[in-house]
Structure formats: structure tokens, C-alpha cells
PDB file of N, CA and C in Angstrom:
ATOM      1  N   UNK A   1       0.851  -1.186   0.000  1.00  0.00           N
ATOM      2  CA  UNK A   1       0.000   0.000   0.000  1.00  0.00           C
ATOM      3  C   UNK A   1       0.891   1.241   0.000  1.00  0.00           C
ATOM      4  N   UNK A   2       0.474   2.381  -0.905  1.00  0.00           N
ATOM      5  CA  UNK A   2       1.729   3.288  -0.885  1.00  0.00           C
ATOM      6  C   UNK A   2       1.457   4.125   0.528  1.00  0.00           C
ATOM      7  N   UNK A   3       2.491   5.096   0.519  1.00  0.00           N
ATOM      8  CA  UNK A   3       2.522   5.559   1.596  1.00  0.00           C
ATOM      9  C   UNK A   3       1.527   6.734   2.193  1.00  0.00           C
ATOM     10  N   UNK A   4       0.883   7.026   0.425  1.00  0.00           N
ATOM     11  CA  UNK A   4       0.141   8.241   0.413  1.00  0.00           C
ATOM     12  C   UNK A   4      -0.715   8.304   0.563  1.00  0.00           C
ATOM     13  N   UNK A   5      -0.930   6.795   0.821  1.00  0.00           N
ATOM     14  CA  UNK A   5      -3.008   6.621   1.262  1.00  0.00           C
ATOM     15  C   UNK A   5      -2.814   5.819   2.487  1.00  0.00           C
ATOM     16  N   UNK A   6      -3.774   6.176   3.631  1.00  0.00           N
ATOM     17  CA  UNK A   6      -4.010   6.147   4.780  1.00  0.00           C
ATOM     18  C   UNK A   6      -5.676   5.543   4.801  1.00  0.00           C
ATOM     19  N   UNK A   7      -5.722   4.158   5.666  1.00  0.00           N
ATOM     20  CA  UNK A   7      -6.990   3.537   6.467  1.00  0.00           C
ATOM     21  C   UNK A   7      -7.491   4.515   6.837  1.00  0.00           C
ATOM     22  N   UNK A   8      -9.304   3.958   7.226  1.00  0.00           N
ATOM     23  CA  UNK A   8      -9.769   4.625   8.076  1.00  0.00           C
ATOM     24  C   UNK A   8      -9.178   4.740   9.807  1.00  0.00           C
ATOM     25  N   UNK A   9      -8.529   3.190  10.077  1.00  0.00           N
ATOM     26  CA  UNK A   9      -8.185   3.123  11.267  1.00  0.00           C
ATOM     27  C   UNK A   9      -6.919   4.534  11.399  1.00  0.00           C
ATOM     28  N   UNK A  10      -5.945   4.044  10.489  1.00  0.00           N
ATOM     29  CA  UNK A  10      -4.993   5.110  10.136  1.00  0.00           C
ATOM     30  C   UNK A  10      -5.433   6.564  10.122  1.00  0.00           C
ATOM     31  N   UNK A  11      -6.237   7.103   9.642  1.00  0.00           N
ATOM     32  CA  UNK A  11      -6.811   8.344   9.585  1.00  0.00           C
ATOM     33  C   UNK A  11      -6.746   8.546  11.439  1.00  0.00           C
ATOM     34  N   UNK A  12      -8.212   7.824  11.871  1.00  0.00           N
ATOM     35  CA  UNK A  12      -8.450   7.451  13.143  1.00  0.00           C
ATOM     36  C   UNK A  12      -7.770   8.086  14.029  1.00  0.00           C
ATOM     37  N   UNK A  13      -6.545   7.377  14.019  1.00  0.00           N
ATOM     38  CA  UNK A  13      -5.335   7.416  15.052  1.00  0.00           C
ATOM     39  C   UNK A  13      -4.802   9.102  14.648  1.00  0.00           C
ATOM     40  N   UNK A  14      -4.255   9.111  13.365  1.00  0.00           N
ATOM     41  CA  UNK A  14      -3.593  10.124  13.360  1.00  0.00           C
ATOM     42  C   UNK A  14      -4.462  12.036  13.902  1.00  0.00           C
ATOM     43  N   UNK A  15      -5.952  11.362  13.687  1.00  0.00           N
ATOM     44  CA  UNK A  15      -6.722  12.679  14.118  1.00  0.00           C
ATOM     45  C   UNK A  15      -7.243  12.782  15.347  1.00  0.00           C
ATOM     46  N   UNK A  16      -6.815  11.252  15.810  1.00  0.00           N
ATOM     47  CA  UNK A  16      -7.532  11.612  17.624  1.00  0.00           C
ATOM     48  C   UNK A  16      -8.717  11.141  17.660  1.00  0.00           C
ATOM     49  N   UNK A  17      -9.346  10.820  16.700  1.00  0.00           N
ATOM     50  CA  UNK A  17     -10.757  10.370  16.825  1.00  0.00           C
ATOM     51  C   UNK A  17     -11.329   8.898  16.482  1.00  0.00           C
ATOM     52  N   UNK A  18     -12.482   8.864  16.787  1.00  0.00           N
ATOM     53  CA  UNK A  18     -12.519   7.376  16.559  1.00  0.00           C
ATOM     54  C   UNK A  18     -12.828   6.928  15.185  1.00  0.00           C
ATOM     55  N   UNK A  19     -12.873   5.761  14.664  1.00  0.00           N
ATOM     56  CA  UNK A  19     -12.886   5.389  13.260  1.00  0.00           C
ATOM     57  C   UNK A  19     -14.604   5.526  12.313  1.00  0.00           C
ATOM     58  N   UNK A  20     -15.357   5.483  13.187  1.00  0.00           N
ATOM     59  CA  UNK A  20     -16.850   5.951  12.890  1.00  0.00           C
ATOM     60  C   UNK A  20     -16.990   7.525  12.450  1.00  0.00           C
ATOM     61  N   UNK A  21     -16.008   8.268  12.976  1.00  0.00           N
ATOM     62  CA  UNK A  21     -16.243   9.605  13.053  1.00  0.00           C
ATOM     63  C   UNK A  21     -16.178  10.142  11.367  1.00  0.00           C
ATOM     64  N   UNK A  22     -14.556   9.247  11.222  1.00  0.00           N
ATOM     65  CA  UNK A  22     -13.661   9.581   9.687  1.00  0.00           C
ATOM     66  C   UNK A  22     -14.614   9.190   8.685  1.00  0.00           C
ATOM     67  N   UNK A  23     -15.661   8.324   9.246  1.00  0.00           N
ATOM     68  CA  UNK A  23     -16.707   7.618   8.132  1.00  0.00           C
ATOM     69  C   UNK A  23     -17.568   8.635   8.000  1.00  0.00           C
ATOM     70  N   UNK A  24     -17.951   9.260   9.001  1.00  0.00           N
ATOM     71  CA  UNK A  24     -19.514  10.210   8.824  1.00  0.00           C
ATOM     72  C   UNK A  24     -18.620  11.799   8.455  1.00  0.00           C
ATOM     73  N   UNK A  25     -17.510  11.880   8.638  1.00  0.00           N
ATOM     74  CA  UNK A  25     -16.693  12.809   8.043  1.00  0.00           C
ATOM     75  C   UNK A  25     -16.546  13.127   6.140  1.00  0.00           C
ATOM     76  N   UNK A  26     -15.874  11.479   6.014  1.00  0.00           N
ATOM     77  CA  UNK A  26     -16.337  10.984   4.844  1.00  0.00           C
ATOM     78  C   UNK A  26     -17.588  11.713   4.071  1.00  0.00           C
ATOM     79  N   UNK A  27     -18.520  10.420   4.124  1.00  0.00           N
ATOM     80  CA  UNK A  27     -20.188  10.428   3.987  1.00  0.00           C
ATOM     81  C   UNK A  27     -20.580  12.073   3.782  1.00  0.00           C
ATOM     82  N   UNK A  28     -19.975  12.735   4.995  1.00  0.00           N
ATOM     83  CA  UNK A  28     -20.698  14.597   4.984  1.00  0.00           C
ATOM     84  C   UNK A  28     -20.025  15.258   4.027  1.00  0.00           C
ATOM     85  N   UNK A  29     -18.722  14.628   3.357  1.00  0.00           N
ATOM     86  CA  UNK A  29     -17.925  15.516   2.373  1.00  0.00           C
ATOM     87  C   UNK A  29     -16.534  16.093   3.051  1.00  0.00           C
ATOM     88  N   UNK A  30     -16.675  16.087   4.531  1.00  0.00           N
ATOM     89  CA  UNK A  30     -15.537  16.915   5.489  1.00  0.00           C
ATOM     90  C   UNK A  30     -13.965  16.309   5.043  1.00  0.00           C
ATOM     91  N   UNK A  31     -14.026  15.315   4.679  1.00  0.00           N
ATOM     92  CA  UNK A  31     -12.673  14.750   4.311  1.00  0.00           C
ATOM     93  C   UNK A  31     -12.387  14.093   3.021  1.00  0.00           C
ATOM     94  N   UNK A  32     -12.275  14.117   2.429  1.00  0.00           N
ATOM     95  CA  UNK A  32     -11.910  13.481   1.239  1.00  0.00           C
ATOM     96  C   UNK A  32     -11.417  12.398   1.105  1.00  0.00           C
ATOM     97  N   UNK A  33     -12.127  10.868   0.604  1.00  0.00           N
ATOM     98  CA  UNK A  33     -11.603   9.674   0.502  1.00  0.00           C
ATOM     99  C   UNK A  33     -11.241   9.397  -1.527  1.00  0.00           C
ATOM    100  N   UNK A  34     -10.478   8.587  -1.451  1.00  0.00           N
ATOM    101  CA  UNK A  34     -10.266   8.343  -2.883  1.00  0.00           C
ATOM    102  C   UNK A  34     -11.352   7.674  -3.275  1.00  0.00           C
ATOM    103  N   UNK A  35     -12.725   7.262  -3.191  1.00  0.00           N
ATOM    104  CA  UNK A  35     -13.952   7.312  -3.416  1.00  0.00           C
ATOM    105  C   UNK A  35     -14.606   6.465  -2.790  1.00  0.00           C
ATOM    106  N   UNK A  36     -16.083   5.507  -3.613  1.00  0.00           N
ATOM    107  CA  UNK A  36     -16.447   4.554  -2.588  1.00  0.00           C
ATOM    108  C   UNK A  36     -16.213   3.090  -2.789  1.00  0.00           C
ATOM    109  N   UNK A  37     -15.091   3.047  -3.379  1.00  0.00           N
ATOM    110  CA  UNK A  37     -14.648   1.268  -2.879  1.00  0.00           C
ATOM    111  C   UNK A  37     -14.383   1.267  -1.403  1.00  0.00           C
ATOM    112  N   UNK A  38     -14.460   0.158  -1.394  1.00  0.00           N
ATOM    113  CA  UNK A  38     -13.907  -0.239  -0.123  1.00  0.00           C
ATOM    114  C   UNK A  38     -12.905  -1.421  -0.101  1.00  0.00           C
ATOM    115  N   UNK A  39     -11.508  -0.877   0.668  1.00  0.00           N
ATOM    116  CA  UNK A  39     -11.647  -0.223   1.493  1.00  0.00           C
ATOM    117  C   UNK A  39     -11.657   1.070   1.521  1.00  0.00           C
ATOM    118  N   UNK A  40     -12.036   2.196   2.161  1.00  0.00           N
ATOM    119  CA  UNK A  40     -12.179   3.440   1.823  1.00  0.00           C
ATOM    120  C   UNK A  40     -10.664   4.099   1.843  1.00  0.00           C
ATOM    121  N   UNK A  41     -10.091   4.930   1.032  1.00  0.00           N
ATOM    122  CA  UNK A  41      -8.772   5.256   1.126  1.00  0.00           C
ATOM    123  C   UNK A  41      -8.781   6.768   1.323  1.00  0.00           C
ATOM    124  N   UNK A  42      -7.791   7.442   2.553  1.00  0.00           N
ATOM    125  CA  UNK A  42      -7.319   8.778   1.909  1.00  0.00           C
ATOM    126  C   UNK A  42      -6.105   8.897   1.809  1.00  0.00           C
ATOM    127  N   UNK A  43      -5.814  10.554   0.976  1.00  0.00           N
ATOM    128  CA  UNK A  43      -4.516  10.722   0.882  1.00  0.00           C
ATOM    129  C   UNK A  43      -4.245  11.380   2.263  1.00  0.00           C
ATOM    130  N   UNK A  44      -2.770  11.393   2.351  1.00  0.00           N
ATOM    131  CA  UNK A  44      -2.182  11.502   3.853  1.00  0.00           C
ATOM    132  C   UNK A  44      -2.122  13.131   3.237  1.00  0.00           C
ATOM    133  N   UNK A  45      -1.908  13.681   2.427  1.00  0.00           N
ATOM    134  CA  UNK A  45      -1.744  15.446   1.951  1.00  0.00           C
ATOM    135  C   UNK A  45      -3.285  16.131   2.914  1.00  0.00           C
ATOM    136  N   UNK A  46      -3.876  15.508   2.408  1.00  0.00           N
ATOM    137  CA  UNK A  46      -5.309  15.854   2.539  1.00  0.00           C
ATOM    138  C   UNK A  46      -5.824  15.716   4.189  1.00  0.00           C
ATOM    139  N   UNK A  47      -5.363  14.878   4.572  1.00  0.00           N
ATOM    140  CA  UNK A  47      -5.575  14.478   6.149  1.00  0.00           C
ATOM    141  C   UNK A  47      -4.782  14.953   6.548  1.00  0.00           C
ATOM    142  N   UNK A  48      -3.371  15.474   6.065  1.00  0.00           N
ATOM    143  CA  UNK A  48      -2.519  16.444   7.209  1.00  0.00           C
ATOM    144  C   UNK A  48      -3.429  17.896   7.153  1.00  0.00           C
ATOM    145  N   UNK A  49      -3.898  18.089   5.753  1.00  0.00           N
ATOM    146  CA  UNK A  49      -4.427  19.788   5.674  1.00  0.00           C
ATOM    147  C   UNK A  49      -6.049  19.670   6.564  1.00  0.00           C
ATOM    148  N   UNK A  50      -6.538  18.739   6.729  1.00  0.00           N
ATOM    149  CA  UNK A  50      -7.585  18.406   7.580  1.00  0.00           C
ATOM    150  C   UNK A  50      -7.187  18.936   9.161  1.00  0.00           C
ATOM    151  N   UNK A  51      -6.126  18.104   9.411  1.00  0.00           N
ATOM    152  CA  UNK A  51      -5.543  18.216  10.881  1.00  0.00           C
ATOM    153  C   UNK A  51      -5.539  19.823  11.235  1.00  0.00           C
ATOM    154  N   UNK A  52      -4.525  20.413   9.858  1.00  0.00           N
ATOM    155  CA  UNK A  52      -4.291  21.609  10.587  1.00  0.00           C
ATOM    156  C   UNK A  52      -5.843  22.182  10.761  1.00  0.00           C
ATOM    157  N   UNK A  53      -6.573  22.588   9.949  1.00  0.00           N
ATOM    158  CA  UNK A  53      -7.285  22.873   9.718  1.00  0.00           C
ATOM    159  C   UNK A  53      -8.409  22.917  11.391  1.00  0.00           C
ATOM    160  N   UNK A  54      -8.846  21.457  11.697  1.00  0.00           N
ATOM    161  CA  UNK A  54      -9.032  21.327  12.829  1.00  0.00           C
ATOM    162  C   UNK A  54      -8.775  21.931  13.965  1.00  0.00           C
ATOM    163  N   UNK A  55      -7.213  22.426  13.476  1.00  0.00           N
ATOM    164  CA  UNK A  55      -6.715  23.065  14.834  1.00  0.00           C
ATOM    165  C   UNK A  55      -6.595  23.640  15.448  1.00  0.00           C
ATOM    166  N   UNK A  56      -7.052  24.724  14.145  1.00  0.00           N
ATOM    167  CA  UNK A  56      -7.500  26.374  13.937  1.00  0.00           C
ATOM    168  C   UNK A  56      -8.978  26.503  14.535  1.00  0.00           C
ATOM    169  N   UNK A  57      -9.650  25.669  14.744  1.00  0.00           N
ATOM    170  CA  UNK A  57     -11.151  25.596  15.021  1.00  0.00           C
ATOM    171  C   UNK A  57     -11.214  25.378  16.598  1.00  0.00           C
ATOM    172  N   UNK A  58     -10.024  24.982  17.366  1.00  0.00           N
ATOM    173  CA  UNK A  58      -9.867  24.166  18.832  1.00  0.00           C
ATOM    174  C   UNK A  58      -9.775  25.791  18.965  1.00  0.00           C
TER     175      UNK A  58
END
């Protein structure tokens, strides 16, 4: 698996939240997955600019 796509569990971990969340994150549009196969994939670019993003909102 390359390095540039990240699990949901993976997502998960790296945002602090639980793995249901990244799904209804998903689903609402809030994050961007490489579409709807499954397993669901994102890019790690996109989930770091998520993070910051988040952080600005804390």
C-alpha cells in the first residue's frame, strides 16, 4: 500500500478520533476519501491539511 493513502483506522489514530467519526466525516464531504470502494482510502496530503485545519477551530 503506498505511503500516500491512509486507512480509516490510520486516519483514526492520526486525528484523535474514533474510526466511525472519519466515516460520517467521509459520507458529509468533510474529508476526502479516494472514493467509494472499499476499502475506503485517503490521501495523507489531505488528512494532514484536515488536521491543521481542525486546529485552527480548537
Amino acid at each position: 500500500m503506498s505511503e500516500q493513502l491512509m486507512t480509516i483506522e490510520e486516519v483514526a489514530t492520526f486525528l484523535e478520533i474514533k474510526p466511525v467519526t472519519v466515516k460520517r466525516y467521509a459520507k458529509e464531504g468533510l474529508l476526502d476519501s479516494t472514493g467509494k470502494a472499499q476499502p475506503m482510502l485517503f490521501e495523507r496530503p489531505n488528512v494532514e491539511k484536515f488536521k491543521e485545519i481542525q486546529a485552527k477551530l480548537r
